[in-house]
Every structure is written in C-alpha cells, then in structure tokens.
Protein backbone atom coordinates (compact mmCIF):
# COMPACT_ATOMS: atom_id res chain seq x y z
CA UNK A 1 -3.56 8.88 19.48
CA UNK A 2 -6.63 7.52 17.06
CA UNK A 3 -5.50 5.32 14.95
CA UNK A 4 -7.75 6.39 12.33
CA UNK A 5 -5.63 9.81 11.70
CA UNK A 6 -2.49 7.93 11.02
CA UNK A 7 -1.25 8.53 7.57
CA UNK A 8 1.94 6.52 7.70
CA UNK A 9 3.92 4.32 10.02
CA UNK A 10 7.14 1.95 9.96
CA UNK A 11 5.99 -0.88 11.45
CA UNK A 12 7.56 -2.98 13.91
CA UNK A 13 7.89 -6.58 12.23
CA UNK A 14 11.34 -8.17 11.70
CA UNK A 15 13.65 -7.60 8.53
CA UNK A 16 12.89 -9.99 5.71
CA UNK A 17 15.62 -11.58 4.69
CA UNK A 18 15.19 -12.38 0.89
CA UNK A 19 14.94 -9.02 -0.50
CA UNK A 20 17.67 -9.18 -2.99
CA UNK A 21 15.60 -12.87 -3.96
CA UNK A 22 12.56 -10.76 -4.78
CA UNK A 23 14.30 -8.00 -6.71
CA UNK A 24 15.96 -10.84 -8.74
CA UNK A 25 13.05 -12.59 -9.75
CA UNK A 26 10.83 -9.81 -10.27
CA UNK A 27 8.46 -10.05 -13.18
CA UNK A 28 6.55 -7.33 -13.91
CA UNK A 29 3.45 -8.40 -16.60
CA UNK A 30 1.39 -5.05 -15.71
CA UNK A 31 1.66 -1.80 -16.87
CA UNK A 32 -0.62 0.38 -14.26
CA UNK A 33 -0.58 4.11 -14.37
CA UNK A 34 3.36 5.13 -13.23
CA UNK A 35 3.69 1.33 -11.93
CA UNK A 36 5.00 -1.90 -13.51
CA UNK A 37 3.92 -4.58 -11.31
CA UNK A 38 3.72 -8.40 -10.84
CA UNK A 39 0.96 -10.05 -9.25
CA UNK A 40 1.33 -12.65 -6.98
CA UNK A 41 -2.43 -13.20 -6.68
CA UNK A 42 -4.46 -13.23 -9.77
CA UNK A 43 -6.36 -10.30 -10.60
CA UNK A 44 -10.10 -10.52 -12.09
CA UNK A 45 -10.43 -6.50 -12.90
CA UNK A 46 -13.96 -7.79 -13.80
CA UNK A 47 -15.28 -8.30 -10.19
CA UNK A 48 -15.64 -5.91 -6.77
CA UNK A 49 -12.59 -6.68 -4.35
CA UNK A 50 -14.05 -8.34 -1.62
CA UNK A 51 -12.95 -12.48 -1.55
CA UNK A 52 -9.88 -13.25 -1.52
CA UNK A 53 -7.94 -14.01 -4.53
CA UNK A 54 -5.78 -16.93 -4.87
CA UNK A 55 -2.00 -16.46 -4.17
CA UNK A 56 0.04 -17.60 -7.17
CA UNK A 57 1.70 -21.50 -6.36
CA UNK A 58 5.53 -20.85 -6.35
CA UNK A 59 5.88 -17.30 -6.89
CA UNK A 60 7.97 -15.74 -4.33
CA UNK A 61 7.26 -18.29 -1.41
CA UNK A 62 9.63 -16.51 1.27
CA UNK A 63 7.65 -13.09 0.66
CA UNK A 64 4.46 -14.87 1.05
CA UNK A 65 5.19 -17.22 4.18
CA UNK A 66 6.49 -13.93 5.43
CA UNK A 67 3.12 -12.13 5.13
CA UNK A 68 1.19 -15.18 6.42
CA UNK A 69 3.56 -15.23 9.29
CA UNK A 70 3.71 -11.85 10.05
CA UNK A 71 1.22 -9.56 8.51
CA UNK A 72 -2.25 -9.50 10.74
CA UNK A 73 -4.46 -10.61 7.58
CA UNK A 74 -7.31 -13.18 7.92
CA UNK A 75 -7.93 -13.06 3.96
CA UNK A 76 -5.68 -11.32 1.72
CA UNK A 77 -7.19 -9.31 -1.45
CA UNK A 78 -4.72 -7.75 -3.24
CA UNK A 79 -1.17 -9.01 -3.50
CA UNK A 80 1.26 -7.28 -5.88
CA UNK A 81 4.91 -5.71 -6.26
CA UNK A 82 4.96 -2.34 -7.98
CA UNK A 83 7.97 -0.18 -9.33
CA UNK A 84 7.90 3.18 -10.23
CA UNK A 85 11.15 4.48 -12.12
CA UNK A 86 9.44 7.97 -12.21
CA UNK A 87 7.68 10.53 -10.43
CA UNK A 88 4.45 9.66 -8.95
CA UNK A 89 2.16 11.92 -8.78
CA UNK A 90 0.05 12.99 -5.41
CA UNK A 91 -2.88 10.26 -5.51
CA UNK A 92 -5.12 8.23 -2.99
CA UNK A 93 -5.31 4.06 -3.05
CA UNK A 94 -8.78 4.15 -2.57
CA UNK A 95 -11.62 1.88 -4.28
CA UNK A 96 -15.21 2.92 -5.15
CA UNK A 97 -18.60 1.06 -5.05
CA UNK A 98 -19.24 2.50 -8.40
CA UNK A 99 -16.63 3.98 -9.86
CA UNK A 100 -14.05 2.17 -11.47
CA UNK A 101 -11.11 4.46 -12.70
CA UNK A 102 -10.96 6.85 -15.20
CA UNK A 103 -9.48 4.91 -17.71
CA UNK A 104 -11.80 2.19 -16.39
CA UNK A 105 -9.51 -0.22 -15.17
CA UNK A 106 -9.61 0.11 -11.23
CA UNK A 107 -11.65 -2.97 -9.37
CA UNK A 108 -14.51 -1.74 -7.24
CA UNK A 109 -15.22 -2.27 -4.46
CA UNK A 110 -18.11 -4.32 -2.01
CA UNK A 111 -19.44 -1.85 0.70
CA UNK A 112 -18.76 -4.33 3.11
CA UNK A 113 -15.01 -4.23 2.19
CA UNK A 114 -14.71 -0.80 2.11
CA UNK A 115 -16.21 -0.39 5.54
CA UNK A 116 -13.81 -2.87 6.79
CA UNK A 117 -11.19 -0.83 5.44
CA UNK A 118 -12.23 2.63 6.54
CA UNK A 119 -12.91 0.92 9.69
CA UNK A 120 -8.89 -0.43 10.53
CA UNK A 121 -6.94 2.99 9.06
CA UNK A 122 -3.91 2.57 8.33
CA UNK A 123 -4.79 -0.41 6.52
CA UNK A 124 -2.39 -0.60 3.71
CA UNK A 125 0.48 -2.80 4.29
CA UNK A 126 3.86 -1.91 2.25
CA UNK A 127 7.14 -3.55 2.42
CA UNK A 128 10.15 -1.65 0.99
CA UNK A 129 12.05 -4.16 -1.22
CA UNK A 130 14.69 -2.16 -2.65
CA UNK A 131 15.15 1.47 -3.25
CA UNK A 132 14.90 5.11 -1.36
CA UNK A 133 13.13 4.59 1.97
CA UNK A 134 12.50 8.85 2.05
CA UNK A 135 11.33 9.15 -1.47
CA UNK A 136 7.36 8.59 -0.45
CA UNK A 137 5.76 11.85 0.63
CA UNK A 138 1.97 12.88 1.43
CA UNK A 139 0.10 15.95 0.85
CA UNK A 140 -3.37 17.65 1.59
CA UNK A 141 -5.87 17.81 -0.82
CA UNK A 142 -9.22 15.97 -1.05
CA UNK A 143 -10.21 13.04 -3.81
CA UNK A 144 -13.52 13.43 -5.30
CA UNK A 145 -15.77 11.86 -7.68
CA UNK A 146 -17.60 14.25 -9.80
CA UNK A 147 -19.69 13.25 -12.63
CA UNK A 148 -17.88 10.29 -13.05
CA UNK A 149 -14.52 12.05 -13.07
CA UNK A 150 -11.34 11.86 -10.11
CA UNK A 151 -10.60 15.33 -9.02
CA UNK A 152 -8.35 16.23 -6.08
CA UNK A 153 -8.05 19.42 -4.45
CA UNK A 154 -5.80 22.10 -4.18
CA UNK A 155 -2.52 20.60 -2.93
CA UNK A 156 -0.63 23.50 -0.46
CA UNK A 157 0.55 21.10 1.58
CA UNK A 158 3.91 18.38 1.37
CA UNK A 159 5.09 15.93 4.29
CA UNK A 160 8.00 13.50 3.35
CA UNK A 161 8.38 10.37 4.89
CA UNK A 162 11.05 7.94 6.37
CA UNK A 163 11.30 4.20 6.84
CA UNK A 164 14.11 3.42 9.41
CA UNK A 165 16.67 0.72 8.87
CA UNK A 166 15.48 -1.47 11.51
CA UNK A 167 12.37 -2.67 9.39
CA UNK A 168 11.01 -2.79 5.78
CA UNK A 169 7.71 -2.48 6.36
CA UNK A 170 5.00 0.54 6.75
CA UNK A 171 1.45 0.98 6.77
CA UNK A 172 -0.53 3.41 4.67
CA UNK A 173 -4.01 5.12 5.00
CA UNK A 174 -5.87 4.09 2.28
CA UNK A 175 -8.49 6.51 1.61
CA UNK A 176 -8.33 9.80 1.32
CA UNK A 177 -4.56 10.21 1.84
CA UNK A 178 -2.87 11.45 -0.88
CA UNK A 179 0.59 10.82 -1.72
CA UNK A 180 3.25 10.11 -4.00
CA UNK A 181 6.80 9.26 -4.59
CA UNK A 182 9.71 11.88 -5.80
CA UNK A 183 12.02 9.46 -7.30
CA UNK A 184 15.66 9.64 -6.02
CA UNK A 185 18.38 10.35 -9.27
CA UNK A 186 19.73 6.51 -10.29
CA UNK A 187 17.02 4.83 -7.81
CA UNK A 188 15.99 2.29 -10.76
CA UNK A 189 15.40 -0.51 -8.64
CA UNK A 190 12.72 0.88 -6.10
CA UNK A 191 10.59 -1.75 -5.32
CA UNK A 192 7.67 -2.27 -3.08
CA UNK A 193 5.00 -4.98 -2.19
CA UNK A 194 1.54 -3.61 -1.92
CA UNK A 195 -1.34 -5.84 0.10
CA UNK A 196 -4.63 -5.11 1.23
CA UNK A 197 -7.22 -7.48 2.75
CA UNK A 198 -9.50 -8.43 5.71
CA UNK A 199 -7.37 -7.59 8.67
CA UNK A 200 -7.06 -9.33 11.73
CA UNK A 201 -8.32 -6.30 13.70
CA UNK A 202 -7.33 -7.11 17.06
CA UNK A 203 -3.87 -8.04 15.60
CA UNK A 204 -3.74 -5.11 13.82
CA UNK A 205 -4.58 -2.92 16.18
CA UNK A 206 -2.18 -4.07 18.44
CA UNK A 207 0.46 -3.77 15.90
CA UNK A 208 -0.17 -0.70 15.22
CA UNK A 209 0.13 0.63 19.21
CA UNK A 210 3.59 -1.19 19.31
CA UNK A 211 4.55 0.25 16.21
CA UNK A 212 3.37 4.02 16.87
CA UNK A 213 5.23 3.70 20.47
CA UNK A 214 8.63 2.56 18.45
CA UNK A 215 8.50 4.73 15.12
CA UNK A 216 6.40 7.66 16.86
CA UNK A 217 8.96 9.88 16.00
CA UNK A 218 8.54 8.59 12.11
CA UNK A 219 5.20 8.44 11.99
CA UNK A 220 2.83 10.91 9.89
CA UNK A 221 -0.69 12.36 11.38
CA UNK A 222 -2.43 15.21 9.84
C-alpha cells in the first residue's frame, strides 16, 4: 500500500469526548462557498499559508489540547470548523502558488508548503463533530487551472465513504481528490473540524499504517 494513493481513511485516535461542547458553542463568523465556519486560528487571507497561525486563547480548549495531544502536527496552519447544511459539490482542498480562488478569496500557498503537503498524502486531518458519518463521497475528475479559471473534469465516477463508530476522525488527500458531501434529509447539525499543517512525518506515517491495518476495510484508494 503507498500511502500517497490513499484518498480517505478513519483514523485510529481515541473518541473525543466534548463533541456535544463544540456543537454548543459553535460560532460560525465566515461565510465560505457552501460552508459557515469558525476559526479557531486567525486567518490573514492576505498572506501564502506557510507559518503557523496563532490558535485563538480560549476558544474550544478541549478540541485543541486534543489535536496537540493527538494529531501528529509540528506547526498547525489552518484550524477551522465548517458546516454545510447543503449539498456540496465535487471539489479538491488544494492551494496554489499563484492562484488564489475564483472569487479571489482562497490563501496561496509557499512552494515549500505545498511540497510538504504533496509529500505526506493523506494530509488533511478531519474530525466528525456531529452529523452523517456516510454523507462524504469522492469522485474522479481532474482540477485544473486554466487561464486563471478552476475547471474539473468530467466526473463518471462516485465512491461514498464511511467513518466507523469507534473514532471521529479521518484523513483526507488534499490535492487532487475531489469530493463532496450529499447532505442527509434533517442532518442540520453536521459539523466538522478541518486542520492542515506541517506534519510530524514520522508520526504521521506511522499513524497512518496503524490506521490503514484497522479501517482497511473503510478506507478509499483509487
């Protein structure tokens, strides 16, 4: 198995415990696309992601001692909870040294990050808060920028997905993997956490083994 080709996979890290905590207090001050989300580090849209941005002092401290404790991140990027109460449409997470969105409000991205990133696929780390846990699926279809414009390609392909009980937690190839989310009928509360940074990648690579051994039979390659 190369690690590289993985598209999605529960992960094995221990329940988290405050769930219904972080649903509670959630505060969402961004409208994104299909998202409303809450940061829990600050955002400067103006800058490539490549430092670390500050976490946030006192927003959801059990969710972030649980990611220091257990998430294999040496510096952590991006830190948000999203919610979609709608279809998502098929789409890719990635970043771009020089393209920043169509509507011009993506971050770029340093080279040197986005190596790092291509370099430890999966490297999206997700945590299912509340909501459908088989609602995320992935497709085929390749991103592109073309004159300055995000175009995918034909989509023939659909794979759904499934985190088990036994964990809320998944990883996600970033780039070039698209997928999206066919919301569930009265699944208003879907909630995830969304973090990217400089992994760990010994750590992570060793999660990863564990967790493809575990959740093979959940896992995603193609």
């Amino acid at each position: 198995m190369n690690a590289s080709e993985i598209r999605f996979l529960p992960l094995d890290l221990p329940k988290f415990e405050h769930k219904q905590k972080v649903l509670d207090e959630f505060n969402p001050d961004t409208d994104f696309y299909f998202w409303g989300e809450e940061y829990i580090t600050h955002r400067d849209r103006s800058i490539p992601f490549h430092d670390p941005m500050p976490i946030k002092t006192g927003v959801h401290t059990e969710l972030v001692e649980y990611v220091k404790t257990h998430f294999p991140f040496k510096d952590i990027v991006l830190f948000k909870l999203i919610r979609a109460n709608r279809d998502v449409k098929p789409h890719v997470d990635d970043n771009y040294i020089d393209f920043n969105g169509p509507s011009k409000d993506y971050n770029t991205i340093s080279k040197e990050f986005r190596d790092h990133q291509l370099n430890t696929e999966p490297c999206g780390y997700r945590m299912v808060i509340s909501g459908d846990r088989s609602s995320l699926y992935l497709t085929n279809g390749a991103p592109e920028v073309i004159n300055g414009k995000l175009t995918y390609g034909e989509i023939t392909e659909y794979q759904n997905t499934h985190v088990p009980l036994d964990t809320d937690c998944f990883a996600l190839k970033s780039y070039g993997s698209m997928h999206g989310v066919k919301k569930t009928k009265d699944d208003d509360n879907r909630l995830l956490l969304f973090i990217v940074g400089w992994l760990d990648k010994d750590r992570h690579a060793e999660l990863v083994q564990r967790s493809y051994e575990k959740y093979k039979d959940y896992a995603v390659v193609f």
